[in-house]
Protein backbone atom coordinates (compact mmCIF):
# COMPACT_ATOMS: atom_id res chain seq x y z
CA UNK A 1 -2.40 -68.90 17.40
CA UNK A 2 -3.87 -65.70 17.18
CA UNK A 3 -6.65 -64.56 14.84
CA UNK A 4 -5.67 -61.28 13.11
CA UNK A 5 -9.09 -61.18 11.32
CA UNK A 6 -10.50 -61.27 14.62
CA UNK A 7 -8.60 -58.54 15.97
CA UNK A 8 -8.71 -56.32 12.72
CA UNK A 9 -12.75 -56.75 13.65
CA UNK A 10 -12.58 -56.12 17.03
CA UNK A 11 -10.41 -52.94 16.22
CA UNK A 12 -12.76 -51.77 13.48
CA UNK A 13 -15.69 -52.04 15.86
CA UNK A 14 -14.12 -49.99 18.57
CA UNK A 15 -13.32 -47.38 16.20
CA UNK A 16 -16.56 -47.34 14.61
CA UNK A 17 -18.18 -47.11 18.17
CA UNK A 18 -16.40 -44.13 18.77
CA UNK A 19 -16.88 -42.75 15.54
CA UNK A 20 -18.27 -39.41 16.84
CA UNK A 21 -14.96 -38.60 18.28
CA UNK A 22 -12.77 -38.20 14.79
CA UNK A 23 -14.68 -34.33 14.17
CA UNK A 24 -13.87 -33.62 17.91
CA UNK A 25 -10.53 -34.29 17.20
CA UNK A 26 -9.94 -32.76 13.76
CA UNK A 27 -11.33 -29.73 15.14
CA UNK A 28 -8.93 -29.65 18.19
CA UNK A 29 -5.79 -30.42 15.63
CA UNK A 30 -7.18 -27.67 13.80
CA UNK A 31 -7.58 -24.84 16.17
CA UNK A 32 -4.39 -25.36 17.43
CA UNK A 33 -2.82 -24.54 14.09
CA UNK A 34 -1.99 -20.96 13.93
CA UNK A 35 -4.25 -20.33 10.85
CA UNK A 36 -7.00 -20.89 13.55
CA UNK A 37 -5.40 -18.99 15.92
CA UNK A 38 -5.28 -15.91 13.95
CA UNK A 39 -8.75 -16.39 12.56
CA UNK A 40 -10.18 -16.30 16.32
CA UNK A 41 -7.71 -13.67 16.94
CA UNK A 42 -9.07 -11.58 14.47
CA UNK A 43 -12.42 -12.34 15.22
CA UNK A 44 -12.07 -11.80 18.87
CA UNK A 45 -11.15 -7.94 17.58
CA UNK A 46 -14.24 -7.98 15.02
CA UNK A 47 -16.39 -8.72 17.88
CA UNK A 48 -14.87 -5.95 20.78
CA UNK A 49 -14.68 -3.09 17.96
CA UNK A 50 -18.85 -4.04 17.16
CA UNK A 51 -19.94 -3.97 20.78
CA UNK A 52 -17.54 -0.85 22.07
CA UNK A 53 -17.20 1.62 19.29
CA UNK A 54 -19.80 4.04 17.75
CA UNK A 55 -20.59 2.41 14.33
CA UNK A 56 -21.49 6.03 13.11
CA UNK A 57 -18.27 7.54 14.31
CA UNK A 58 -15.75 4.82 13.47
CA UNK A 59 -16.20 2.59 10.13
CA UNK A 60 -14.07 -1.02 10.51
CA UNK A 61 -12.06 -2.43 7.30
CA UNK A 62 -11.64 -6.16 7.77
CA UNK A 63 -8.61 -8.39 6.39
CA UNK A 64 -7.22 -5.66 3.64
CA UNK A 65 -4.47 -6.38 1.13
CA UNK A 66 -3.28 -3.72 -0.48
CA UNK A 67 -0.26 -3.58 -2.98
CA UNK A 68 3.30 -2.19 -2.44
CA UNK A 69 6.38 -1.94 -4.50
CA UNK A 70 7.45 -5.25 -3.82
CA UNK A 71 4.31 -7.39 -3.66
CA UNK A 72 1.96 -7.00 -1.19
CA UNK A 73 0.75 -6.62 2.42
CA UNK A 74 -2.64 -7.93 4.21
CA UNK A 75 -3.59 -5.38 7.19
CA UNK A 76 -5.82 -7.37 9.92
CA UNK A 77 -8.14 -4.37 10.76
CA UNK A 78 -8.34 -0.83 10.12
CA UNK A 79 -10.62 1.57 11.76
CA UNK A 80 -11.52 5.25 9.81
CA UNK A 81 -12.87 7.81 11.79
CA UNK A 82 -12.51 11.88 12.29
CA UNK A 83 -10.26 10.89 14.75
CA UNK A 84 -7.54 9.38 12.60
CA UNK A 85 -7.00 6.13 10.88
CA UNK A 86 -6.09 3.11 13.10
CA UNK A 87 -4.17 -0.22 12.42
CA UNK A 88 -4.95 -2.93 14.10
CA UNK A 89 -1.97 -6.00 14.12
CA UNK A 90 -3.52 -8.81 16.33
CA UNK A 91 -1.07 -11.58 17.85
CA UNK A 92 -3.20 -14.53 19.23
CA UNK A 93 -0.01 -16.03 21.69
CA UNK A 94 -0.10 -17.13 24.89
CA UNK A 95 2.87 -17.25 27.66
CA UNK A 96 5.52 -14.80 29.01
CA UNK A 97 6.23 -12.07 25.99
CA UNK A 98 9.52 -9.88 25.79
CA UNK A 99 9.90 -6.70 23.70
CA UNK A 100 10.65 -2.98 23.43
CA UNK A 101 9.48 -0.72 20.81
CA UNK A 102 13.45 -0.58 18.79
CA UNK A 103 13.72 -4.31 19.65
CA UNK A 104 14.14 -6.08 16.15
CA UNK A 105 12.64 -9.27 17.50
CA UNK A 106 10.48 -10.25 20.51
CA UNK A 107 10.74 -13.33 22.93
CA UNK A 108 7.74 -15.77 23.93
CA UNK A 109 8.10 -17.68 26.62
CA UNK A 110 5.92 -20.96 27.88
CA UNK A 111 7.81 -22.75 30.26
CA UNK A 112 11.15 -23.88 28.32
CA UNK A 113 9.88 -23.09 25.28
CA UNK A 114 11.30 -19.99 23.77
CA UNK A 115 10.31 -18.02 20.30
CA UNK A 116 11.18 -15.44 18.69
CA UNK A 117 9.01 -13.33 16.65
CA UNK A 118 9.48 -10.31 14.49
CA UNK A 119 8.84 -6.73 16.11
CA UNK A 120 4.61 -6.31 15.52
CA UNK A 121 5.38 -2.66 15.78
CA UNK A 122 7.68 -2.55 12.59
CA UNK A 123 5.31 -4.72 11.48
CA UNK A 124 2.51 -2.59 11.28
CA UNK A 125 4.98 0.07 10.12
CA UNK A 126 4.67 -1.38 6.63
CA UNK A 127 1.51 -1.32 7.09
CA UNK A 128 1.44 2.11 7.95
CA UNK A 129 3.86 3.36 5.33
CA UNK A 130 1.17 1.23 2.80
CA UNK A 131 -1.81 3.27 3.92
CA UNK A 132 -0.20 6.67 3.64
CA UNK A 133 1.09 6.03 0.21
CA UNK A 134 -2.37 5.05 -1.44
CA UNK A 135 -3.91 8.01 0.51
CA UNK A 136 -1.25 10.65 0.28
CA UNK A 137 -2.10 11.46 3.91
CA UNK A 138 0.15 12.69 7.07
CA UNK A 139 1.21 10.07 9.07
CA UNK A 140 0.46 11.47 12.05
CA UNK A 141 -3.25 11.06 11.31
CA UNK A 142 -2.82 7.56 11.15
CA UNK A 143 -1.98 5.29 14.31
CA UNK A 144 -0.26 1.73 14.44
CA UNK A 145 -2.04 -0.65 17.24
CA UNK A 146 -0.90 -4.16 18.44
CA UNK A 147 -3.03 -6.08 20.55
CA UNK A 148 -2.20 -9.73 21.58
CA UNK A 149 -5.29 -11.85 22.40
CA UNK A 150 -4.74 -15.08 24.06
CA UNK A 151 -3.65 -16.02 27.56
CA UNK A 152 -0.05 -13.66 27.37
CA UNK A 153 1.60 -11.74 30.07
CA UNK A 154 3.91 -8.97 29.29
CA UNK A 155 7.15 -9.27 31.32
CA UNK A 156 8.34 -6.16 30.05
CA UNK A 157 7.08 -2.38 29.55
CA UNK A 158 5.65 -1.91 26.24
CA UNK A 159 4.51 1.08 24.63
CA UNK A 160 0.66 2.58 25.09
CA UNK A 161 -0.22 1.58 21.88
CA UNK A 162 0.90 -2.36 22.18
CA UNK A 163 -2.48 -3.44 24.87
CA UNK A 164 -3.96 -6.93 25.08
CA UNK A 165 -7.45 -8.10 24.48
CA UNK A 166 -10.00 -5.47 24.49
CA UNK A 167 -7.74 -2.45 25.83
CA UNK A 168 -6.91 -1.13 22.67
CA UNK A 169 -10.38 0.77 22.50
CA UNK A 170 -8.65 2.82 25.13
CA UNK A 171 -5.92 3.52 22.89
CA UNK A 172 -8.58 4.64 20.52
CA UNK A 173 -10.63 6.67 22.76
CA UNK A 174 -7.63 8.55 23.84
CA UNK A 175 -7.44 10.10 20.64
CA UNK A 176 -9.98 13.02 20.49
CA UNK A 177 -9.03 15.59 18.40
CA UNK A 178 -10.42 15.49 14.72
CA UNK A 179 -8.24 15.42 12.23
CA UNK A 180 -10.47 14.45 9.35
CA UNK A 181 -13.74 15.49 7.93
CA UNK A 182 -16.57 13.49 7.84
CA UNK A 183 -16.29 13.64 4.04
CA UNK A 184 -12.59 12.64 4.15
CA UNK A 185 -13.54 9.71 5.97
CA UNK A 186 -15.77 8.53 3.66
CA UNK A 187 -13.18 9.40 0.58
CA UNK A 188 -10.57 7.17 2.47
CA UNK A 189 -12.53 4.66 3.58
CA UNK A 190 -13.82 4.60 -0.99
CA UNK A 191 -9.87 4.94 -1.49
CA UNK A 192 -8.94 1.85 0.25
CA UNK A 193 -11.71 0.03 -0.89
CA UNK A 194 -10.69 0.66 -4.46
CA UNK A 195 -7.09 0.45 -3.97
CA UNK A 196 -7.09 -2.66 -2.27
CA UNK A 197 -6.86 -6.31 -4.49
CA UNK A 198 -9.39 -8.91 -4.67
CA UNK A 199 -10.16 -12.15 -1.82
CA UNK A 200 -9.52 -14.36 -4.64
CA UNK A 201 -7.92 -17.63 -3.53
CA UNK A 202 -5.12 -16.94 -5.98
CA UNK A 203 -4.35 -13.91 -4.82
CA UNK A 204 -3.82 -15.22 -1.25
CA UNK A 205 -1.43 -17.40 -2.23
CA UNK A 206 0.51 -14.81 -3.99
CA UNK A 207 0.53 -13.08 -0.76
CA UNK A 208 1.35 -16.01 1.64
CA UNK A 209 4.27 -16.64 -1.47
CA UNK A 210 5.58 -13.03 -0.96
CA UNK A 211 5.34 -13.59 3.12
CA UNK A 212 7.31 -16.43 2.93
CA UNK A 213 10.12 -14.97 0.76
CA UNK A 214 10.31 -12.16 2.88
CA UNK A 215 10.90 -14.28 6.00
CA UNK A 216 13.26 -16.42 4.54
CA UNK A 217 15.51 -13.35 3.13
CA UNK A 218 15.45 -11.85 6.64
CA UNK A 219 16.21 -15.13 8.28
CA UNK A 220 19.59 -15.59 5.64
CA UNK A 221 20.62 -12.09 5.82
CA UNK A 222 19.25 -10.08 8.74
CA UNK A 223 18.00 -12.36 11.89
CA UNK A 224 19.71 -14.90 13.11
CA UNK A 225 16.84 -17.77 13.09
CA UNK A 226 18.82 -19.37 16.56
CA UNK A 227 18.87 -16.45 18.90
CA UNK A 228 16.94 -13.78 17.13
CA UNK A 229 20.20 -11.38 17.11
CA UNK A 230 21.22 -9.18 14.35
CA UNK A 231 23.67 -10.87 11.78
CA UNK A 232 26.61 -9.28 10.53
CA UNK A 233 28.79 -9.51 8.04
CA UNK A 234 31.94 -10.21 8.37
CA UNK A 235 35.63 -11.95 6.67
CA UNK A 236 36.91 -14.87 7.65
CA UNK A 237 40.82 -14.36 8.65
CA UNK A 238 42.47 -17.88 9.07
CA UNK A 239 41.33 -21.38 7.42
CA UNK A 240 40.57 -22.81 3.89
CA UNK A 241 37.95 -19.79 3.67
CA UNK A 242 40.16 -17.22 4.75
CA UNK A 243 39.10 -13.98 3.18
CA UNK A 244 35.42 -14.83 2.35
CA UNK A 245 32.52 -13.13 3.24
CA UNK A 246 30.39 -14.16 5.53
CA UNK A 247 26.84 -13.49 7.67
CA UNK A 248 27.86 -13.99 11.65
CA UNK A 249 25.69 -13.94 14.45
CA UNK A 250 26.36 -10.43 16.20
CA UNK A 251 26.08 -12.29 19.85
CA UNK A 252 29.31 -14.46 18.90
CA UNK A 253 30.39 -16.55 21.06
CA UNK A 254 27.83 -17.22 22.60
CA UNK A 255 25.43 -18.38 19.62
CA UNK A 256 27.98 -19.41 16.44
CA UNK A 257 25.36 -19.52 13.82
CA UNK A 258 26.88 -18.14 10.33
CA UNK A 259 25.25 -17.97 7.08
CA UNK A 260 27.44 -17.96 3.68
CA UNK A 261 27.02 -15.00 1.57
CA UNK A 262 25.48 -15.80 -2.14
C-alpha cells in the first residue's frame, strides 16, 4: 500500500531543497513576456544614445505619451537636437523579418513560426503626425527611426532609416544640417514636456485600453488577422446571405477568412 503522506513529504522536501530555483524561474517566464522584451529593448536604446551621442548637442525624451484626437499615443524615444527631431520605434524580435516601406504588415519568421506585425514605419507615422501637431513644426525637421534589437536578420531591403541595434546613430549622424536653433530646441523639448500626460498607472491603462481597441478594429475591418492581407469588402451573390455585406480576405482563395459587417 502506498503512503501518500510519505510521498506528499518527500515531494515537499525536494521542492523546498530547491527552493532557490522558483526566482530563477519567474524571472525567465518573465523576460520572455514581451512587456520584458520591450523594456530591455528600450533600454538597450537608452544605453547606445548615452554612450554615442553628444549630451550637449542632442537631449533624449524617454517613454512619452502625448494626446491625439482619438486617445492617445506613447512614443519610445525621442531625440531634440539642431539637427532635427528624431523618433525612435524599437522592436525587440528575433528571427527572419520581411517588410517594405508601403507594406501594410511585416512577416517574422523563426523556423515554422510565422507573424505578422503591423508596418513600424506607419507606426511611427502617428507618432510623427503627433509631434508636429503639438509643435506646429515642418515635418521635414522631424525624422521617423525603427530599430529592431534582438537577434533579427532582415531578409529583405529596408529603408536607411529602419537599422538594427546600435546603427541608428548613423542614421542620426547623417543628418548635419541645422534646422533648429539652440533656443528652439529647448522651446520643443519645454513643449513636449508640457504637452505630454502624466506616468500615472491609470493613465497607462487608458492607453494600453485605446491600443487594444485600435488593434482589434483593424483586425475586424482592415487586416486580415490569418495572412496579414488587406480585407475587402464585398456582397455575397448566391446562398441564404445573398446580398449582404461582407469583409473578405483580398488573397481569396487562397486564405478564406471573412468577417461580417456590423
Amino acid at each position: 500500500m502506498i503512503d501518500y503522506s510519505a510521498v506528499m513529504a518527500s515531494i515537499l522536501s525536494t521542492i523546498l531543497h530547491f527552493w532557490y530555483l522558483v526566482p530563477i524561474i519567474l524571472l525567465l517566464i518573465f523576460f520572455k513576456t514581451p512587456f520584458a522584451k520591450g523594456i530591455f529593448g528600450e533600454f538597450l536604446v537608452n544605453l547606445t544614445v548615452n554612450l554615442r551621442l553628444d549630451k550637449k548637442k542632442y537631449h533624449l525624451l524617454k517613454n512619452v505619451t502625448l494626446p491625439t484626437e482619438d486617445g492617445t499615443t506613447q512614443i519610445d524615444h525621442i531625440i531634440v537636437s539642431q539637427y532635427g527631431i528624431f523618433v525612435i520605434e524599437t522592436k525587440n524580435m528575433k528571427g527572419w523579418i520581411f517588410g517594405g516601406e508601403h507594406q501594410r504588415t511585416w512577416t517574422q519568421k523563426i523556423y515554422k513560426y510565422t507573424n505578422k506585425f503591423q508596418n513600424p514605419l506607419h507606426q511611427n507615422y502617428k507618432h510623427i503626425k503627433t509631434i508636429e501637431s503639438l509643435l506646429e513644426i515642418e515635418t521635414d525637421k522631424i525624422f521617423s527611426i525603427v530599430t529592431f534589437v534582438g537577434e533579427s536578420t532582415f531578409k529583405t531591403e529596408m529603408p536607411k532609416n529602419v537599422t538594427q541595434g546600435g546603427r541608428f546613430i548613423g542614421f542620426i549622424n547623417s543628418k548635419t544640417n541645422k534646422v533648429l536653433s539652440k533656443n528652439k530646441v529647448h522651446e520643443i523639448i519645454s513643449m513636449i514636456g508640457n504637452g505630454q500626460l502624466s506616468k500615472t498607472r491609470k493613465m497607462n491603462k487608458e492607453h494600453v485600453k485605446h491600443v487594444k481597441k485600435i488593434v482589434k478594429d483593424k483586425e475586424s475591418t482592415s487586416i486580415c488577422p490569418k495572412c496579414g492581407s488587406t480585407l475587402v469588402l464585398r456582397v455575397s451573390k448566391q446562398g441564404a446571405n445573398k446580398g449582404n455585406k461582407f469583409y473578405g480576405c483580398s488573397s481569396y482563395p487562397k486564405c478564406r477568412h471573412t468577417v461580417n459587417t456590423i
